[in-house]
C-alpha atoms as a PDB file:
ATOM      1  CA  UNK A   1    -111.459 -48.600  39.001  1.00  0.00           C
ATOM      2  CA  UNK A   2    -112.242 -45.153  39.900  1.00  0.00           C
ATOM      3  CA  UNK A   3    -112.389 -42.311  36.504  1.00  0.00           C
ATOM      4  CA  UNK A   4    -110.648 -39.894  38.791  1.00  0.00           C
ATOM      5  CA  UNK A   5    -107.431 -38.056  37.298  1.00  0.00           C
ATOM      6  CA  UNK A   6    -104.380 -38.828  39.469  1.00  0.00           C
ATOM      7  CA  UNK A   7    -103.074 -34.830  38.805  1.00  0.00           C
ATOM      8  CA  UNK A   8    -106.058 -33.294  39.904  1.00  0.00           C
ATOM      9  CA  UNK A   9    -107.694 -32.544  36.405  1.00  0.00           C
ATOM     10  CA  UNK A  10    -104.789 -30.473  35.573  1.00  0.00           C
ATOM     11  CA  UNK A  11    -103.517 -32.818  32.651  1.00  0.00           C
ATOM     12  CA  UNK A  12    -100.748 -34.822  32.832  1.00  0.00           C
ATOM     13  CA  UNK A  13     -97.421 -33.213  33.262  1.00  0.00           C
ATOM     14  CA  UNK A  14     -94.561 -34.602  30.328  1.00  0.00           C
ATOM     15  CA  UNK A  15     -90.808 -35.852  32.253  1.00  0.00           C
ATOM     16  CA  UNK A  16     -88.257 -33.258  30.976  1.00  0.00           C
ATOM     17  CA  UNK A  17     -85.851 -35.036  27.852  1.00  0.00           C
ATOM     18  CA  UNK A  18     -82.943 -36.651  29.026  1.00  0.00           C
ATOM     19  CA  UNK A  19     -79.823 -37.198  27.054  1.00  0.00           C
ATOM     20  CA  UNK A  20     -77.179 -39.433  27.641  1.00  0.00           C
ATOM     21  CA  UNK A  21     -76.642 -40.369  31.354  1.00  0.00           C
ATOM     22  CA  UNK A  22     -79.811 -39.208  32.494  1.00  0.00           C
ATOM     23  CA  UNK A  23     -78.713 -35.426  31.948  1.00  0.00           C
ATOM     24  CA  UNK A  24     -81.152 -32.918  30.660  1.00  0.00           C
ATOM     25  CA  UNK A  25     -80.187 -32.339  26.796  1.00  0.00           C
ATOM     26  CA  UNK A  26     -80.001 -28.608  27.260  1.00  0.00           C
ATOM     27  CA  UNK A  27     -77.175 -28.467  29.761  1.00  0.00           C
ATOM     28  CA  UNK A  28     -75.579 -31.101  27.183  1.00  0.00           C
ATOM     29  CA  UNK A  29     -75.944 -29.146  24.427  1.00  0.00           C
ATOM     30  CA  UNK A  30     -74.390 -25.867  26.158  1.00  0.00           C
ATOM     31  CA  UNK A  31     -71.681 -27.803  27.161  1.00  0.00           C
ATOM     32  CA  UNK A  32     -70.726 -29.078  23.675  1.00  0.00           C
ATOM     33  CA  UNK A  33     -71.163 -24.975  22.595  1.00  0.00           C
ATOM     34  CA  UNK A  34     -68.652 -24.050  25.056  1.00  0.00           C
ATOM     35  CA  UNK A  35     -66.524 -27.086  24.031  1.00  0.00           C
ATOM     36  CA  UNK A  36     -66.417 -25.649  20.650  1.00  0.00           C
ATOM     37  CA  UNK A  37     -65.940 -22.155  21.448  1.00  0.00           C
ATOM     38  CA  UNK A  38     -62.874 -23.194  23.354  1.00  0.00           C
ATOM     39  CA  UNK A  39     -61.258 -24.878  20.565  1.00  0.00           C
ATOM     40  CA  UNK A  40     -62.444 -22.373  17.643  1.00  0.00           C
ATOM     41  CA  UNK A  41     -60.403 -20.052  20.034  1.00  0.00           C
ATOM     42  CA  UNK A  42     -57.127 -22.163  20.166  1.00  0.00           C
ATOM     43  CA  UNK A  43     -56.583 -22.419  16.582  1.00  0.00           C
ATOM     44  CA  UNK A  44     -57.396 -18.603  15.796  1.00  0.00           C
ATOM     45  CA  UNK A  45     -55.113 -17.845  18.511  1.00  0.00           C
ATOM     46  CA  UNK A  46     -52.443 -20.081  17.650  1.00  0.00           C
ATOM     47  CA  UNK A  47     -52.295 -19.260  13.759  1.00  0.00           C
ATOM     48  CA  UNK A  48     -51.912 -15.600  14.810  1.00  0.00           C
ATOM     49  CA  UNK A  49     -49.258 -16.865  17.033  1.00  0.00           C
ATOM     50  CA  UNK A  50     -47.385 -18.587  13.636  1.00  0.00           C
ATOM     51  CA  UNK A  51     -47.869 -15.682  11.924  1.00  0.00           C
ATOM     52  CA  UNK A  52     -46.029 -13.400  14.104  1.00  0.00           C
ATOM     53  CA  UNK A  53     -42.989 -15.536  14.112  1.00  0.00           C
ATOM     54  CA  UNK A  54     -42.762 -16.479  10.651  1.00  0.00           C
ATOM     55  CA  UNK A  55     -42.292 -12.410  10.522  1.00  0.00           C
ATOM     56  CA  UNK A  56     -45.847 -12.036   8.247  1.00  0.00           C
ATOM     57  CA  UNK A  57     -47.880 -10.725  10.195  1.00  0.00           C
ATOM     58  CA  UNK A  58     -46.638  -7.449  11.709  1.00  0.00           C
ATOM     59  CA  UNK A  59     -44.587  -6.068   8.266  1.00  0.00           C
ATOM     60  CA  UNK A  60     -46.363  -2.950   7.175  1.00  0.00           C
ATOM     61  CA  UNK A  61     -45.671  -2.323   2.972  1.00  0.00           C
ATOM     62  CA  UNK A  62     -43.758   0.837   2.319  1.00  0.00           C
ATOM     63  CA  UNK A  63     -44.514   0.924  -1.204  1.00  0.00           C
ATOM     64  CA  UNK A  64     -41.032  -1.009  -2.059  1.00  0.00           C
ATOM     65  CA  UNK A  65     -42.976  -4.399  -1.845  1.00  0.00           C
ATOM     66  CA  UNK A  66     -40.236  -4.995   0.994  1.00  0.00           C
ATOM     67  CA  UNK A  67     -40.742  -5.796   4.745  1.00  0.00           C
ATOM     68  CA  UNK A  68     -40.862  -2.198   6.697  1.00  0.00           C
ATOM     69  CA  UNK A  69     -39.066  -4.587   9.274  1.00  0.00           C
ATOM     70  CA  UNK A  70     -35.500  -3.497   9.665  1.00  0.00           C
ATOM     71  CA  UNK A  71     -32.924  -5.936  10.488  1.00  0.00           C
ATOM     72  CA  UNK A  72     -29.354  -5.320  11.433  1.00  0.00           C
ATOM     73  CA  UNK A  73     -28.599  -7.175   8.272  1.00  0.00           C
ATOM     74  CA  UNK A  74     -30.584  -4.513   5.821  1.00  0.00           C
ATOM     75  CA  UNK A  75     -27.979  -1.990   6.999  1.00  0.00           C
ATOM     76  CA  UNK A  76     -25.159  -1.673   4.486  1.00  0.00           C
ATOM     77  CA  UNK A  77     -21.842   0.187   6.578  1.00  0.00           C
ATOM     78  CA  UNK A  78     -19.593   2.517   4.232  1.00  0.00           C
ATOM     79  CA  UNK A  79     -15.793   2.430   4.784  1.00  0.00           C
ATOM     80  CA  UNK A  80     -14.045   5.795   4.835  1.00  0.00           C
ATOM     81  CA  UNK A  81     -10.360   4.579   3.143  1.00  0.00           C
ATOM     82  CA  UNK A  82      -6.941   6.494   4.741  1.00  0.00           C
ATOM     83  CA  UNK A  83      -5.475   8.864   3.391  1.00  0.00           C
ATOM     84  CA  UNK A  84      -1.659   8.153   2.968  1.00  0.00           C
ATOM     85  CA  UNK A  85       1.019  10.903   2.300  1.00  0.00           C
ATOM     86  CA  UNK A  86       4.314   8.839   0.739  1.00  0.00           C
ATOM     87  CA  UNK A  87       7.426  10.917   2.016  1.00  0.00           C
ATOM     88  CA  UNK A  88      10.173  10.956  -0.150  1.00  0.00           C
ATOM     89  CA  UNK A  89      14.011   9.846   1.523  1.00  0.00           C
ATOM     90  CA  UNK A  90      16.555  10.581  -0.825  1.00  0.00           C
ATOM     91  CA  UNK A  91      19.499   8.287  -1.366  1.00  0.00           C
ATOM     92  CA  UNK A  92      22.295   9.893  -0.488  1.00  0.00           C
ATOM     93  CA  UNK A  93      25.251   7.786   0.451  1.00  0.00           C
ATOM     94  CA  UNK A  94      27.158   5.218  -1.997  1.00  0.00           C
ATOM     95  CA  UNK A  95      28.106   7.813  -5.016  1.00  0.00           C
ATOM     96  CA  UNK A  96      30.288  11.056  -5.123  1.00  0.00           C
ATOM     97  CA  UNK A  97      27.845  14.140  -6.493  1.00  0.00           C
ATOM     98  CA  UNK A  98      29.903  16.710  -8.698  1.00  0.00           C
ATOM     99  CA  UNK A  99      28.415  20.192 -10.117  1.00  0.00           C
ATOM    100  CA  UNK A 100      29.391  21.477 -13.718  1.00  0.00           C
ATOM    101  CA  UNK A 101      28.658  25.077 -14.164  1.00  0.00           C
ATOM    102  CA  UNK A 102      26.670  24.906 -17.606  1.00  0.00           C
ATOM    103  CA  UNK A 103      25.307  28.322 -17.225  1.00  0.00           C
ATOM    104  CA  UNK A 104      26.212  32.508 -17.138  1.00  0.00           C
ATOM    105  CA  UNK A 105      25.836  32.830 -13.514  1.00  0.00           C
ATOM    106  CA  UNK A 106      29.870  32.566 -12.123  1.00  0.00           C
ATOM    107  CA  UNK A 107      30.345  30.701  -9.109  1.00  0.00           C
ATOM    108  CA  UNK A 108      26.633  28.954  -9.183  1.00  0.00           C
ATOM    109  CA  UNK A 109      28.484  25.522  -9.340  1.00  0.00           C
ATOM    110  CA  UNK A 110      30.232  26.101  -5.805  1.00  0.00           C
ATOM    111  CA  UNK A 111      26.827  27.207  -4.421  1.00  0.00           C
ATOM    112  CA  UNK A 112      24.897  24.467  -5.742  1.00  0.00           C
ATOM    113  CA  UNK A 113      28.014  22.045  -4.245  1.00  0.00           C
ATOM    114  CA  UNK A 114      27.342  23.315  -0.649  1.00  0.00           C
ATOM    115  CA  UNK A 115      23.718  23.386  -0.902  1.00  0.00           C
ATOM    116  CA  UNK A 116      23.823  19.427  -1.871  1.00  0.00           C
ATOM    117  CA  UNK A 117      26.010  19.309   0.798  1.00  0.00           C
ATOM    118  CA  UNK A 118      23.834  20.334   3.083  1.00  0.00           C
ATOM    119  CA  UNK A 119      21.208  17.676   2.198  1.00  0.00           C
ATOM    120  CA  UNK A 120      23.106  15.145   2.702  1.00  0.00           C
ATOM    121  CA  UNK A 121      24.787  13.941  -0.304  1.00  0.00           C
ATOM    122  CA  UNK A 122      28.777  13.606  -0.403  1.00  0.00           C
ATOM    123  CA  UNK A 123      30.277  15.976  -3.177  1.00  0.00           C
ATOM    124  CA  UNK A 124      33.093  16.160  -5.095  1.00  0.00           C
ATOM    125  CA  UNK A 125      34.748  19.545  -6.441  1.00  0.00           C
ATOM    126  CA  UNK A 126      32.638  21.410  -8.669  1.00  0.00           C
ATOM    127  CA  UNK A 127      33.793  22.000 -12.585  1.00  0.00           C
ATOM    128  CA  UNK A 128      32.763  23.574 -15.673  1.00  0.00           C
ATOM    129  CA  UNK A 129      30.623  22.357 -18.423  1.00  0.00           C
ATOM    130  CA  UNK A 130      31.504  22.423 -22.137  1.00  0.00           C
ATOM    131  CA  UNK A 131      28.766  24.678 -23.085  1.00  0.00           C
ATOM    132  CA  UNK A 132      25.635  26.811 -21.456  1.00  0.00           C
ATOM    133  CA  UNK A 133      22.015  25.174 -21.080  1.00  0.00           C
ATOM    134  CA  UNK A 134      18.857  26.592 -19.823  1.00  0.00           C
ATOM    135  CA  UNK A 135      18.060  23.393 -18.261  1.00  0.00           C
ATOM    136  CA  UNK A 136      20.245  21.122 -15.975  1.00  0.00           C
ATOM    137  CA  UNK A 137      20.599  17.569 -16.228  1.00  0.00           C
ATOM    138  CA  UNK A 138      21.544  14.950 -14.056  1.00  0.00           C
ATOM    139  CA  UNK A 139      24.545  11.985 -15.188  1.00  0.00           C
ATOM    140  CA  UNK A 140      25.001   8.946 -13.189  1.00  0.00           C
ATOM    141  CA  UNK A 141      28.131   6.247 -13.679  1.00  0.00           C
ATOM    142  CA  UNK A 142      26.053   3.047 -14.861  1.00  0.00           C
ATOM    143  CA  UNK A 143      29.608   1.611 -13.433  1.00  0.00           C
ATOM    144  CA  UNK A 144      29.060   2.314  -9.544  1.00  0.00           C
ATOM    145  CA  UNK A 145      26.013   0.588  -8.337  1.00  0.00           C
ATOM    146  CA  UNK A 146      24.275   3.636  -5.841  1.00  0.00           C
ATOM    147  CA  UNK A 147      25.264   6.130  -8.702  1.00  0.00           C
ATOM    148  CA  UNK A 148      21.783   5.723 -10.463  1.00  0.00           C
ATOM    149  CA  UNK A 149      19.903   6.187  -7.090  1.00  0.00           C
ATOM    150  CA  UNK A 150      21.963   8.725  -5.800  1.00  0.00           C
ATOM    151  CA  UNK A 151      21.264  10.515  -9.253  1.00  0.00           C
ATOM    152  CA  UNK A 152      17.875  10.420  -9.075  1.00  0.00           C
ATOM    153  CA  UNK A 153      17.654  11.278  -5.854  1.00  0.00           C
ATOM    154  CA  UNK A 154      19.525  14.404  -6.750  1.00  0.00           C
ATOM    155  CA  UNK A 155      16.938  15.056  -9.793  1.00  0.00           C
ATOM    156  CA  UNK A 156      13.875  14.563  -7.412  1.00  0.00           C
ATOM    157  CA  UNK A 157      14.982  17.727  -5.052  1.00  0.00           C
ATOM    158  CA  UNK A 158      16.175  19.631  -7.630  1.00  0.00           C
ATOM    159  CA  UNK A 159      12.657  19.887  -8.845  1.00  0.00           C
ATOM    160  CA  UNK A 160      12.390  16.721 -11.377  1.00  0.00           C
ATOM    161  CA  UNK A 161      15.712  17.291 -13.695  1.00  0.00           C
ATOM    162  CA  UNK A 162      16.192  14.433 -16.299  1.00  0.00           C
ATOM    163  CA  UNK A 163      18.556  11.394 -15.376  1.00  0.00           C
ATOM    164  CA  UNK A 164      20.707   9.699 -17.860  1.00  0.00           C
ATOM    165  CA  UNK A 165      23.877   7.484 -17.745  1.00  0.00           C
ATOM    166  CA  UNK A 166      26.707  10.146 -18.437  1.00  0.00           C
ATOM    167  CA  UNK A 167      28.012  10.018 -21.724  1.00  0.00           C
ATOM    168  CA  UNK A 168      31.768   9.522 -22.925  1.00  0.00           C
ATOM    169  CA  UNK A 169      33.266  11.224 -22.427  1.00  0.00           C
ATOM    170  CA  UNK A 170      31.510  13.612 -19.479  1.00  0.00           C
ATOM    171  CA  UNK A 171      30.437  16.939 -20.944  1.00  0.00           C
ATOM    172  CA  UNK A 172      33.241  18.644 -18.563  1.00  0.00           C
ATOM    173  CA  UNK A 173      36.157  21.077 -19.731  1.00  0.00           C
ATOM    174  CA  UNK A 174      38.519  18.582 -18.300  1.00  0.00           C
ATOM    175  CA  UNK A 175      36.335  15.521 -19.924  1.00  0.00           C
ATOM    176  CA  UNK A 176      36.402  13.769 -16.480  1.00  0.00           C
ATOM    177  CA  UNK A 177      34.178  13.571 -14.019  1.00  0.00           C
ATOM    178  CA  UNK A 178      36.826  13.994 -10.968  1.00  0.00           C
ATOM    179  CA  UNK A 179      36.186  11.886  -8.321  1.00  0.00           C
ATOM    180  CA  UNK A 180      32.512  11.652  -8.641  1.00  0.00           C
ATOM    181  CA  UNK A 181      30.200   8.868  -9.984  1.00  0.00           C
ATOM    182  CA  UNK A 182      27.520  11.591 -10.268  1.00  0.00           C
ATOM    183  CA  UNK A 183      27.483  14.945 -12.829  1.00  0.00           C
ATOM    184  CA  UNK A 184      25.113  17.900 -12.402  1.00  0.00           C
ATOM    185  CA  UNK A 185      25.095  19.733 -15.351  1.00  0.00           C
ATOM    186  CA  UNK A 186      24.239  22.666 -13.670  1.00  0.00           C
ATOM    187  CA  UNK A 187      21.698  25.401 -15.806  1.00  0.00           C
ATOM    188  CA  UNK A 188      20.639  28.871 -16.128  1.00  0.00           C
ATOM    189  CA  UNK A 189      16.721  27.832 -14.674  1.00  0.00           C
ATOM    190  CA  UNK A 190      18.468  26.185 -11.594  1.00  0.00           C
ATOM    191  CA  UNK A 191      21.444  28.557 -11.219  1.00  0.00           C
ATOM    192  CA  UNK A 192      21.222  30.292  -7.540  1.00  0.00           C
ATOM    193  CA  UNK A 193      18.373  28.408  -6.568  1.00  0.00           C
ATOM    194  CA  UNK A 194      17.424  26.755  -3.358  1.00  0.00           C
ATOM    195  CA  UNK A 195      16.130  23.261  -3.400  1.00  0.00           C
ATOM    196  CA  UNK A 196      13.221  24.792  -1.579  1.00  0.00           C
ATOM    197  CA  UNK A 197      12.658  27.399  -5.007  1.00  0.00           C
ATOM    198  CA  UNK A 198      13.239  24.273  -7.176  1.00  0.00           C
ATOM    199  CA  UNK A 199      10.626  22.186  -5.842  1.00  0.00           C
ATOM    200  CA  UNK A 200       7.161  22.423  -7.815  1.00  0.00           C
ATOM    201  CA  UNK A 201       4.691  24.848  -7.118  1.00  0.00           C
ATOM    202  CA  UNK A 202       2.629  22.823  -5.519  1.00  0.00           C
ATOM    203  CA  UNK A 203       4.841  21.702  -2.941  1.00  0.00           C
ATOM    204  CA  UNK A 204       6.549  24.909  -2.257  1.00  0.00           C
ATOM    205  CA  UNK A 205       6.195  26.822   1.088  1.00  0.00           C
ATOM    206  CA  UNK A 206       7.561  29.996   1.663  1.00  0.00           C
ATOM    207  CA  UNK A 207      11.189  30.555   1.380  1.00  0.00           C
ATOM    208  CA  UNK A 208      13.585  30.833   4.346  1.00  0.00           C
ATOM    209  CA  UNK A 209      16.771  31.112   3.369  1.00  0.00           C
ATOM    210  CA  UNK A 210      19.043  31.848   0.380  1.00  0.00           C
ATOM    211  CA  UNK A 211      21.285  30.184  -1.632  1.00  0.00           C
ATOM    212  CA  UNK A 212      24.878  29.357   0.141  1.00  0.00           C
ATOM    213  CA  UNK A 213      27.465  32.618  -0.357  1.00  0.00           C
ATOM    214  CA  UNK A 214      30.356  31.959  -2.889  1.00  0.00           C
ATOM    215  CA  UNK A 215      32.988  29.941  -1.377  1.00  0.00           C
ATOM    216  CA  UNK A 216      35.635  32.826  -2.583  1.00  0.00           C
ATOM    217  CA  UNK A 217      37.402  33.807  -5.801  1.00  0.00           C
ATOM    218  CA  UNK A 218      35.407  35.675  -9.285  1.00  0.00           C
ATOM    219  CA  UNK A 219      33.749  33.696 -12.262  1.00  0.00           C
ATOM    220  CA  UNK A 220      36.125  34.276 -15.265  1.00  0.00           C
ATOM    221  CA  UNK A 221      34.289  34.102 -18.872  1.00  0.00           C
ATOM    222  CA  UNK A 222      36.264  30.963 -20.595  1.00  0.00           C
ATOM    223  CA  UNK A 223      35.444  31.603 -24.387  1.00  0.00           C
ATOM    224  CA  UNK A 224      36.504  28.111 -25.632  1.00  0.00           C
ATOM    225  CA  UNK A 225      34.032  26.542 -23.619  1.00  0.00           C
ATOM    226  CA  UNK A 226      31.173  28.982 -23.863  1.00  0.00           C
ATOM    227  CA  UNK A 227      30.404  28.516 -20.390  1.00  0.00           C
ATOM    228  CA  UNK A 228      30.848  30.735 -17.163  1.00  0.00           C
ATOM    229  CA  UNK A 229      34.472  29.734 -15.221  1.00  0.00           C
ATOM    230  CA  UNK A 230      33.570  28.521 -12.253  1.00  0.00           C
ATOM    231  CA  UNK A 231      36.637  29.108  -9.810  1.00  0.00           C
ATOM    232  CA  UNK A 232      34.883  28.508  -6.757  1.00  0.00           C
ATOM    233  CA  UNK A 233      36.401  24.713  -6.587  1.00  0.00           C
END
Protein backbone atom coordinates (compact mmCIF):
# COMPACT_ATOMS: atom_id res chain seq x y z
CA UNK A 1 0.00 0.00 0.00
CA UNK A 2 1.36 3.24 -0.97
CA UNK A 3 2.06 6.07 2.37
CA UNK A 4 0.73 8.72 0.07
CA UNK A 5 -2.09 11.11 1.58
CA UNK A 6 -5.27 10.85 -0.54
CA UNK A 7 -5.85 15.03 0.08
CA UNK A 8 -2.66 16.00 -1.09
CA UNK A 9 -0.86 16.50 2.37
CA UNK A 10 -3.34 19.06 3.21
CA UNK A 11 -4.95 17.02 6.19
CA UNK A 12 -8.03 15.53 6.08
CA UNK A 13 -11.03 17.69 5.67
CA UNK A 14 -14.04 16.86 8.67
CA UNK A 15 -17.99 16.26 6.83
CA UNK A 16 -20.02 19.28 8.09
CA UNK A 17 -22.65 18.00 11.28
CA UNK A 18 -25.81 16.90 10.18
CA UNK A 19 -28.94 16.93 12.21
CA UNK A 20 -31.95 15.19 11.70
CA UNK A 21 -32.71 14.31 8.01
CA UNK A 22 -29.40 14.88 6.81
CA UNK A 23 -29.81 18.80 7.30
CA UNK A 24 -26.95 20.86 8.51
CA UNK A 25 -27.73 21.66 12.38
CA UNK A 26 -27.27 25.36 11.85
CA UNK A 27 -30.07 25.95 9.39
CA UNK A 28 -32.06 23.68 12.03
CA UNK A 29 -31.31 25.58 14.75
CA UNK A 30 -32.30 29.05 12.98
CA UNK A 31 -35.32 27.61 12.06
CA UNK A 32 -36.42 26.57 15.58
CA UNK A 33 -35.26 30.55 16.58
CA UNK A 34 -37.61 31.86 14.14
CA UNK A 35 -40.22 29.26 15.25
CA UNK A 36 -40.01 30.74 18.60
CA UNK A 37 -39.89 34.26 17.75
CA UNK A 38 -43.12 33.74 15.91
CA UNK A 39 -44.95 32.41 18.75
CA UNK A 40 -43.30 34.71 21.61
CA UNK A 41 -44.94 37.31 19.21
CA UNK A 42 -48.54 35.81 19.16
CA UNK A 43 -49.06 35.70 22.76
CA UNK A 44 -47.58 39.33 23.47
CA UNK A 45 -49.74 40.44 20.77
CA UNK A 46 -52.74 38.71 21.71
CA UNK A 47 -52.68 39.61 25.59
CA UNK A 48 -52.43 43.26 24.48
CA UNK A 49 -55.31 42.45 22.32
CA UNK A 50 -57.39 41.13 25.77
CA UNK A 51 -56.38 43.93 27.43
CA UNK A 52 -57.83 46.47 25.23
CA UNK A 53 -61.20 44.89 25.31
CA UNK A 54 -61.52 44.06 28.79
CA UNK A 55 -61.27 48.15 28.85
CA UNK A 56 -57.67 47.93 31.07
CA UNK A 57 -55.47 48.83 29.07
CA UNK A 58 -56.15 52.25 27.51
CA UNK A 59 -57.87 54.02 30.96
CA UNK A 60 -55.55 56.80 31.97
CA UNK A 61 -56.05 57.60 36.17
CA UNK A 62 -57.37 61.05 36.80
CA UNK A 63 -56.55 61.06 40.31
CA UNK A 64 -60.30 59.78 41.25
CA UNK A 65 -58.98 56.10 41.06
CA UNK A 66 -61.83 55.95 38.28
CA UNK A 67 -61.54 55.01 34.53
CA UNK A 68 -60.83 58.51 32.52
CA UNK A 69 -63.06 56.43 30.01
CA UNK A 70 -66.39 58.12 29.65
CA UNK A 71 -69.36 56.16 28.91
CA UNK A 72 -72.79 57.38 28.01
CA UNK A 73 -73.80 55.73 31.21
CA UNK A 74 -71.34 58.04 33.59
CA UNK A 75 -73.48 60.96 32.40
CA UNK A 76 -76.16 61.80 34.95
CA UNK A 77 -79.14 64.18 32.87
CA UNK A 78 -80.90 66.90 35.21
CA UNK A 79 -84.67 67.48 34.72
CA UNK A 80 -85.80 71.09 34.63
CA UNK A 81 -89.61 70.57 36.40
CA UNK A 82 -92.67 73.03 34.82
CA UNK A 83 -93.68 75.64 36.15
CA UNK A 84 -97.55 75.61 36.64
CA UNK A 85 -99.69 78.80 37.30
CA UNK A 86 -103.27 77.36 38.94
CA UNK A 87 -106.00 79.93 37.68
CA UNK A 88 -108.65 80.48 39.88
CA UNK A 89 -112.66 80.04 38.29
CA UNK A 90 -114.99 81.24 40.66
CA UNK A 91 -118.28 79.51 41.28
CA UNK A 92 -120.77 81.56 40.42
CA UNK A 93 -124.06 79.99 39.56
CA UNK A 94 -126.35 77.83 42.08
CA UNK A 95 -126.77 80.60 45.07
CA UNK A 96 -128.35 84.17 45.15
CA UNK A 97 -125.39 86.80 46.43
CA UNK A 98 -126.92 89.73 48.62
CA UNK A 99 -124.83 92.91 49.95
CA UNK A 100 -125.50 94.40 53.54
CA UNK A 101 -124.14 97.83 53.92
CA UNK A 102 -122.15 97.36 57.33
CA UNK A 103 -120.22 100.48 56.87
CA UNK A 104 -120.38 104.76 56.72
CA UNK A 105 -120.02 104.96 53.09
CA UNK A 106 -124.06 105.38 51.76
CA UNK A 107 -124.91 103.58 48.79
CA UNK A 108 -121.56 101.22 48.84
CA UNK A 109 -123.98 98.16 49.08
CA UNK A 110 -125.66 98.99 45.56
CA UNK A 111 -122.14 99.46 44.11
CA UNK A 112 -120.69 96.44 45.45
CA UNK A 113 -124.21 94.58 44.04
CA UNK A 114 -123.39 95.66 40.42
CA UNK A 115 -119.81 95.10 40.61
CA UNK A 116 -120.58 91.24 41.65
CA UNK A 117 -122.80 91.46 39.02
CA UNK A 118 -120.52 92.06 36.69
CA UNK A 119 -118.39 89.00 37.58
CA UNK A 120 -120.71 86.83 37.15
CA UNK A 121 -122.52 85.98 40.20
CA UNK A 122 -126.50 86.35 40.36
CA UNK A 123 -127.52 88.99 43.12
CA UNK A 124 -130.22 89.69 45.07
CA UNK A 125 -131.24 93.33 46.38
CA UNK A 126 -128.80 94.83 48.55
CA UNK A 127 -129.76 95.67 52.47
CA UNK A 128 -128.42 97.09 55.51
CA UNK A 129 -126.48 95.55 58.25
CA UNK A 130 -127.27 95.83 61.98
CA UNK A 131 -124.16 97.58 62.84
CA UNK A 132 -120.73 99.11 61.13
CA UNK A 133 -117.46 96.86 60.73
CA UNK A 134 -114.13 97.69 59.40
CA UNK A 135 -113.93 94.38 57.89
CA UNK A 136 -116.52 92.49 55.67
CA UNK A 137 -117.48 89.06 55.99
CA UNK A 138 -118.91 86.61 53.88
CA UNK A 139 -122.36 84.23 55.11
CA UNK A 140 -123.37 81.29 53.17
CA UNK A 141 -126.92 79.19 53.75
CA UNK A 142 -125.41 75.69 54.96
CA UNK A 143 -129.19 74.88 53.61
CA UNK A 144 -128.59 75.42 49.70
CA UNK A 145 -125.92 73.17 48.48
CA UNK A 146 -123.72 75.83 45.91
CA UNK A 147 -124.20 78.50 48.74
CA UNK A 148 -120.82 77.52 50.46
CA UNK A 149 -118.94 77.59 47.05
CA UNK A 150 -120.55 80.43 45.74
CA UNK A 151 -119.49 82.12 49.15
CA UNK A 152 -116.17 81.44 48.93
CA UNK A 153 -115.86 82.19 45.69
CA UNK A 154 -117.14 85.61 46.56
CA UNK A 155 -114.43 85.85 49.55
CA UNK A 156 -111.54 84.79 47.13
CA UNK A 157 -112.12 88.06 44.73
CA UNK A 158 -112.92 90.19 47.30
CA UNK A 159 -109.39 89.84 48.45
CA UNK A 160 -109.63 86.71 51.04
CA UNK A 161 -112.76 87.89 53.39
CA UNK A 162 -113.69 85.20 56.05
CA UNK A 163 -116.56 82.61 55.22
CA UNK A 164 -118.93 81.35 57.76
CA UNK A 165 -122.44 79.72 57.74
CA UNK A 166 -124.75 82.85 58.42
CA UNK A 167 -126.00 83.00 61.73
CA UNK A 168 -129.76 83.19 62.99
CA UNK A 169 -130.95 85.12 62.49
CA UNK A 170 -128.86 87.12 59.47
CA UNK A 171 -127.19 90.23 60.86
CA UNK A 172 -129.70 92.36 58.49
CA UNK A 173 -132.12 95.28 59.66
CA UNK A 174 -134.91 93.22 58.31
CA UNK A 175 -133.27 89.85 59.96
CA UNK A 176 -133.70 88.08 56.54
CA UNK A 177 -131.59 87.46 54.05
CA UNK A 178 -134.17 88.30 51.04
CA UNK A 179 -133.96 86.07 48.42
CA UNK A 180 -130.38 85.20 48.69
CA UNK A 181 -128.56 82.08 50.04
CA UNK A 182 -125.44 84.29 50.24
CA UNK A 183 -124.78 87.63 52.74
CA UNK A 184 -121.93 90.11 52.23
CA UNK A 185 -121.55 91.96 55.14
CA UNK A 186 -120.22 94.67 53.40
CA UNK A 187 -117.20 96.95 55.45
CA UNK A 188 -115.55 100.19 55.69
CA UNK A 189 -111.90 98.46 54.20
CA UNK A 190 -113.96 97.10 51.18
CA UNK A 191 -116.48 99.95 50.80
CA UNK A 192 -116.03 101.56 47.09
CA UNK A 193 -113.57 99.19 46.11
CA UNK A 194 -112.98 97.35 42.92
CA UNK A 195 -112.31 93.69 43.00
CA UNK A 196 -109.21 94.66 41.11
CA UNK A 197 -108.14 97.18 44.48
CA UNK A 198 -109.22 94.24 46.72
CA UNK A 199 -107.04 91.70 45.38
CA UNK A 200 -103.55 91.36 47.30
CA UNK A 201 -100.71 93.30 46.52
CA UNK A 202 -99.06 90.93 44.93
CA UNK A 203 -101.48 90.17 42.40
CA UNK A 204 -102.61 93.62 41.69
CA UNK A 205 -101.99 95.39 38.31
CA UNK A 206 -102.79 98.75 37.70
CA UNK A 207 -106.26 99.93 38.02
CA UNK A 208 -108.62 100.58 35.09
CA UNK A 209 -111.69 101.43 36.11
CA UNK A 210 -113.75 102.60 39.11
CA UNK A 211 -116.21 101.38 41.19
CA UNK A 212 -119.92 101.17 39.48
CA UNK A 213 -121.89 104.84 39.96
CA UNK A 214 -124.81 104.73 42.55
CA UNK A 215 -127.78 103.18 41.11
CA UNK A 216 -129.86 106.50 42.30
CA UNK A 217 -131.37 107.83 45.53
CA UNK A 218 -129.02 109.37 48.95
CA UNK A 219 -127.68 107.17 51.94
CA UNK A 220 -129.87 108.20 54.96
CA UNK A 221 -128.03 107.77 58.55
CA UNK A 222 -130.49 105.05 60.35
CA UNK A 223 -129.50 105.59 64.12
CA UNK A 224 -131.13 102.35 65.44
CA UNK A 225 -129.01 100.35 63.42
CA UNK A 226 -125.76 102.25 63.58
CA UNK A 227 -125.15 101.61 60.11
CA UNK A 228 -125.26 103.82 56.85
CA UNK A 229 -129.03 103.44 54.98
CA UNK A 230 -128.41 102.05 52.02
CA UNK A 231 -131.37 103.13 49.61
CA UNK A 232 -129.80 102.18 46.54
CA UNK A 233 -131.96 98.71 46.46
Amino acid sequence: MSNEDPTGGQGTRRAPRQGVGGSPVGSTLSIVLAVVAVVAGFLILRNITDDNESGTGGAIDVGSGADATTTTSDVVGTTVPATTTTVFTPVTEGATVVVANANTVGGSAGRMTKTLETAGFTMGEPTNATDTRDESIVYYDPSVAAAQAVAESVGVVMGGLVVEPVPTPPPTNDGTMGDGSVLVRLGNNQADKTLEELRPEAEQTPATGTAPDPSGGDATTDTTAGATADTTG
